[in-house]
Each structure stands twice: as structure tokens, then as C-alpha cells.
Protein backbone atom coordinates (compact mmCIF):
# COMPACT_ATOMS: atom_id res chain seq x y z
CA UNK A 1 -14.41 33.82 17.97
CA UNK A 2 -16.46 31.43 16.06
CA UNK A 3 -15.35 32.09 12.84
CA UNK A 4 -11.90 31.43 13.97
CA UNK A 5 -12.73 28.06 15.33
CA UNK A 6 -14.67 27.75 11.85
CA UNK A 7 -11.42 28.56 10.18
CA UNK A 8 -9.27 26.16 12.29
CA UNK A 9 -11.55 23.50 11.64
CA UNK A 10 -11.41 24.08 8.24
CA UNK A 11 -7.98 24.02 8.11
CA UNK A 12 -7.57 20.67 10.12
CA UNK A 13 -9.98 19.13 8.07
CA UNK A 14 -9.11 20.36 4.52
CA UNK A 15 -5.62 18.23 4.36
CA UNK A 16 -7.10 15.14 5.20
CA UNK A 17 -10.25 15.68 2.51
CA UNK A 18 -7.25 16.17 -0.37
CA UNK A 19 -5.44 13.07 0.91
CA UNK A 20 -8.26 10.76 1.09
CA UNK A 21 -9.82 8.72 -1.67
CA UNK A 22 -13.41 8.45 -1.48
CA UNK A 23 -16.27 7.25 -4.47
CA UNK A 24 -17.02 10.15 -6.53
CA UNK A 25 -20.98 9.26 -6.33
CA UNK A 26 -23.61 10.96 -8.89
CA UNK A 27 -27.14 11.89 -7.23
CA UNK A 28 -28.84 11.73 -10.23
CA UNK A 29 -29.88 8.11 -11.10
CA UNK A 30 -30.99 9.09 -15.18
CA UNK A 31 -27.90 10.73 -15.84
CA UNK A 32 -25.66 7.71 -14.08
CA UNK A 33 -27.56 5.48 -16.05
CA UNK A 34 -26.99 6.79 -19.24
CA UNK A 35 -23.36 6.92 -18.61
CA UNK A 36 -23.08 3.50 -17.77
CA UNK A 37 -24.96 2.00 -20.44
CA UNK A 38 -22.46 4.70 -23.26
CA UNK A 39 -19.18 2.96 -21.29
CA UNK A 40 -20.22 -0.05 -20.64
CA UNK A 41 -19.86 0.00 -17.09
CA UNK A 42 -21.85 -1.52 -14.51
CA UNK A 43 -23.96 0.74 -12.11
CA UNK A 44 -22.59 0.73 -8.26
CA UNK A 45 -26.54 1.33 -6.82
CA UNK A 46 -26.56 2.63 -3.00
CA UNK A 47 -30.32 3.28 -2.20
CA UNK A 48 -30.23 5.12 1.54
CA UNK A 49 -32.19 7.08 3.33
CA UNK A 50 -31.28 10.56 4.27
CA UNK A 51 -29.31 11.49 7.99
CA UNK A 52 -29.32 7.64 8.56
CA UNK A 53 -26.40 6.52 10.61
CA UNK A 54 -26.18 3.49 9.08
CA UNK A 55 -25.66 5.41 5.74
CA UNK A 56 -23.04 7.36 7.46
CA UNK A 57 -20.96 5.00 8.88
CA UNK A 58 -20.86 2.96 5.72
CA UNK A 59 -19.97 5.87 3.30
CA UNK A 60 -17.14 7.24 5.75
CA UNK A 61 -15.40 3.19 6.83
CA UNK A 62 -16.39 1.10 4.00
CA UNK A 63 -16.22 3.90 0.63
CA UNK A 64 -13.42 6.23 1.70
CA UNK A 65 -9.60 5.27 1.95
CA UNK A 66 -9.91 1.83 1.05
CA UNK A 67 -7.60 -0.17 -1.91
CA UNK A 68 -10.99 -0.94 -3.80
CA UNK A 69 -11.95 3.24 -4.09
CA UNK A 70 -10.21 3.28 -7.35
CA UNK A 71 -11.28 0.41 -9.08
CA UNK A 72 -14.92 1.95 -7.87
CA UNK A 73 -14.06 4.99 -9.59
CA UNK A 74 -12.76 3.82 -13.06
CA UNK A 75 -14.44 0.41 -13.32
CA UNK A 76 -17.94 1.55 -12.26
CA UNK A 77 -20.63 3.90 -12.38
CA UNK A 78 -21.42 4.75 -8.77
CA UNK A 79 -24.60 6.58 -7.68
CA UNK A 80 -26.45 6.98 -5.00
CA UNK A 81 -29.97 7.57 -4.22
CA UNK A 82 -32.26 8.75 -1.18
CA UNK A 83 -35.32 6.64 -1.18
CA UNK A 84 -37.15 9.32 1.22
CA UNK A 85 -36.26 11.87 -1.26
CA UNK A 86 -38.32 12.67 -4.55
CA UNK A 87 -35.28 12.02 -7.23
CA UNK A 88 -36.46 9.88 -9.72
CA UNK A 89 -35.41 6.34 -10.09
CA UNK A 90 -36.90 2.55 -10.54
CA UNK A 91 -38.02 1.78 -7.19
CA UNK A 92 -39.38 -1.41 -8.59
CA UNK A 93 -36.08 -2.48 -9.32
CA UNK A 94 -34.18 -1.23 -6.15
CA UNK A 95 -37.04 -2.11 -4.00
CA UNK A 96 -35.41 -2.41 -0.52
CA UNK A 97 -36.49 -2.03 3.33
CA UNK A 98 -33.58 -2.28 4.56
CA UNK A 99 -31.02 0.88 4.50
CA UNK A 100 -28.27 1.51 2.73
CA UNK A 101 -28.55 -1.29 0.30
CA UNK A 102 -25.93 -1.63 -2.73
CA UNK A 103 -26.75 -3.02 -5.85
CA UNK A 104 -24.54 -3.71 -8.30
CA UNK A 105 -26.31 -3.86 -12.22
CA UNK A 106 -25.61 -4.34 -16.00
CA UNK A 107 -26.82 -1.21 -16.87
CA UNK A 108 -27.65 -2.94 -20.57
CA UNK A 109 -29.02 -5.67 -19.66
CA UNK A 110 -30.75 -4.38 -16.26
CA UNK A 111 -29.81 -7.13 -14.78
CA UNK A 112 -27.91 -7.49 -11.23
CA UNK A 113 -24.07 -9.12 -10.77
CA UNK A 114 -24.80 -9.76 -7.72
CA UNK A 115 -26.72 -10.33 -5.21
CA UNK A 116 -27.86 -7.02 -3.21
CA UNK A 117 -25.97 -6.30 0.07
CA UNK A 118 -27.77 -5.34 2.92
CA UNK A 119 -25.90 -2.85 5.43
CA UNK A 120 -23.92 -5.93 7.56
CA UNK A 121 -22.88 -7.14 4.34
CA UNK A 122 -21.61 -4.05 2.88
CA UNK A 123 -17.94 -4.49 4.26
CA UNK A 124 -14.59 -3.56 2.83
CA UNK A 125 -13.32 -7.52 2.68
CA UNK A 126 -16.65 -8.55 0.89
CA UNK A 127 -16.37 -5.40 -1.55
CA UNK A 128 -12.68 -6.49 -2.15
CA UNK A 129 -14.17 -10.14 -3.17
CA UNK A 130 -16.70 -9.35 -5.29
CA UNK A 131 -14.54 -6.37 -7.04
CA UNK A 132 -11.82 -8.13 -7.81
């Protein structure tokens, strides 16, 4: 019986995972960064904490189905790291206390576009400003 309710939600849930556009994140900060700084792209920096609701909310309303998801995708390098979590990346420079943050950097240069938004700020109509 539970696999079958396992299957049905599986099957209710796999149409709407092909039809939505979401950020295709990287976990791994090093590798991000090198890719940005070969393209030339800018790094899209979410430092969160792990099974955070805050984090949740804002990944599933503000980064999935929304008219800036593409531009994300091809005009950025978008990564995001767990500050609870042992991954490697420069705290010093993503220093935050407040969870998710999103920074948005010239990976070249090191050097942030903008100023970082804390979790009220990080809101479909002031990612549409700053991304376009």
C-alpha cells in the first residue's frame, strides 16, 4: 500500500518537476568559481543553512517558475552553499548571519554588483530589477 501511494505521488509530482523552470545551482563553490571566471559570468552566491525554512521558501517562490529563471541560468553562474556544512568556500567574503543571503560577484575581479540581499529582500520584483 505504501509503495503505491509512493508511486502516485511520484506520478503527480513528476509532470509538474518537467514543466517548471527552476536555477540549475552547483554545490561546489571551487568548481562554480572557476567556471565563472573561464565565461566571464558573474557568480549568483546563496549562502544558507541546511533544513532552514527560510531557505525553503525562497528557493521554491522566488527561484522556480519565475520570468528571471532563464536569464539566471545563461547569464550567471549560480551556486549555492550551506554555511553549517563543511564545503569549502571564502567565508570571509560571504560572511553573513543572516540566512539565505545572495550575493551577486565579479568572479575576476572578486568584487560584488551589488549589494547583498538579506532573506526579505530576496524577492522576485527586486531580482527582476537588478537582473535586468
Amino acid at each position: 500500500m505504501k509503495t503505491r501511494k509512493l508511486k502516485l505521488f511520484w506520478f503527480w509530482l513528476l509532470p509538474m518537476l518537467l514543466c517548471a523552470e527552476f536555477v540549475h545551482w552547483q554545490g561546489d563553490y571551487d568548481s562554480a568559481h572557476r567556471l565563472a571566471r573561464k565565461t566571464g559570468k558573474p557568480l549568483l552566491v546563496l549562502v544558507a543553512r541546511t533544513h532552514d525554512a527560510n531557505t525553503s521558501a525562497i528557493l521554491r517562490h522566488t527561484f522556480t517558475d519565475q520570468s528571471y529563471v532563464q536569464t539566471i541560468n545563461t547569464k550567471t553562474v549560480p551556486v549555492i552553499v550551506y554555511a553549517d556544512k563543511r564545503i569549502s568556500y571564502p567565508v570571509e567574503m560571504y560572511y553573513t548571519t543572516r540566512f539565505p543571503t545572495l550575493f551577486i560577484v565579479d568572479a575576476k575581479q572578486e568584487l560584488f554588483l551589488h549589494a547583498p540581499l538579506y532573506p526579505h529582500l530576496i524577492t522576485p520584483k527586486i531580482l527582476n530589477n537588478i537582473l535586468f
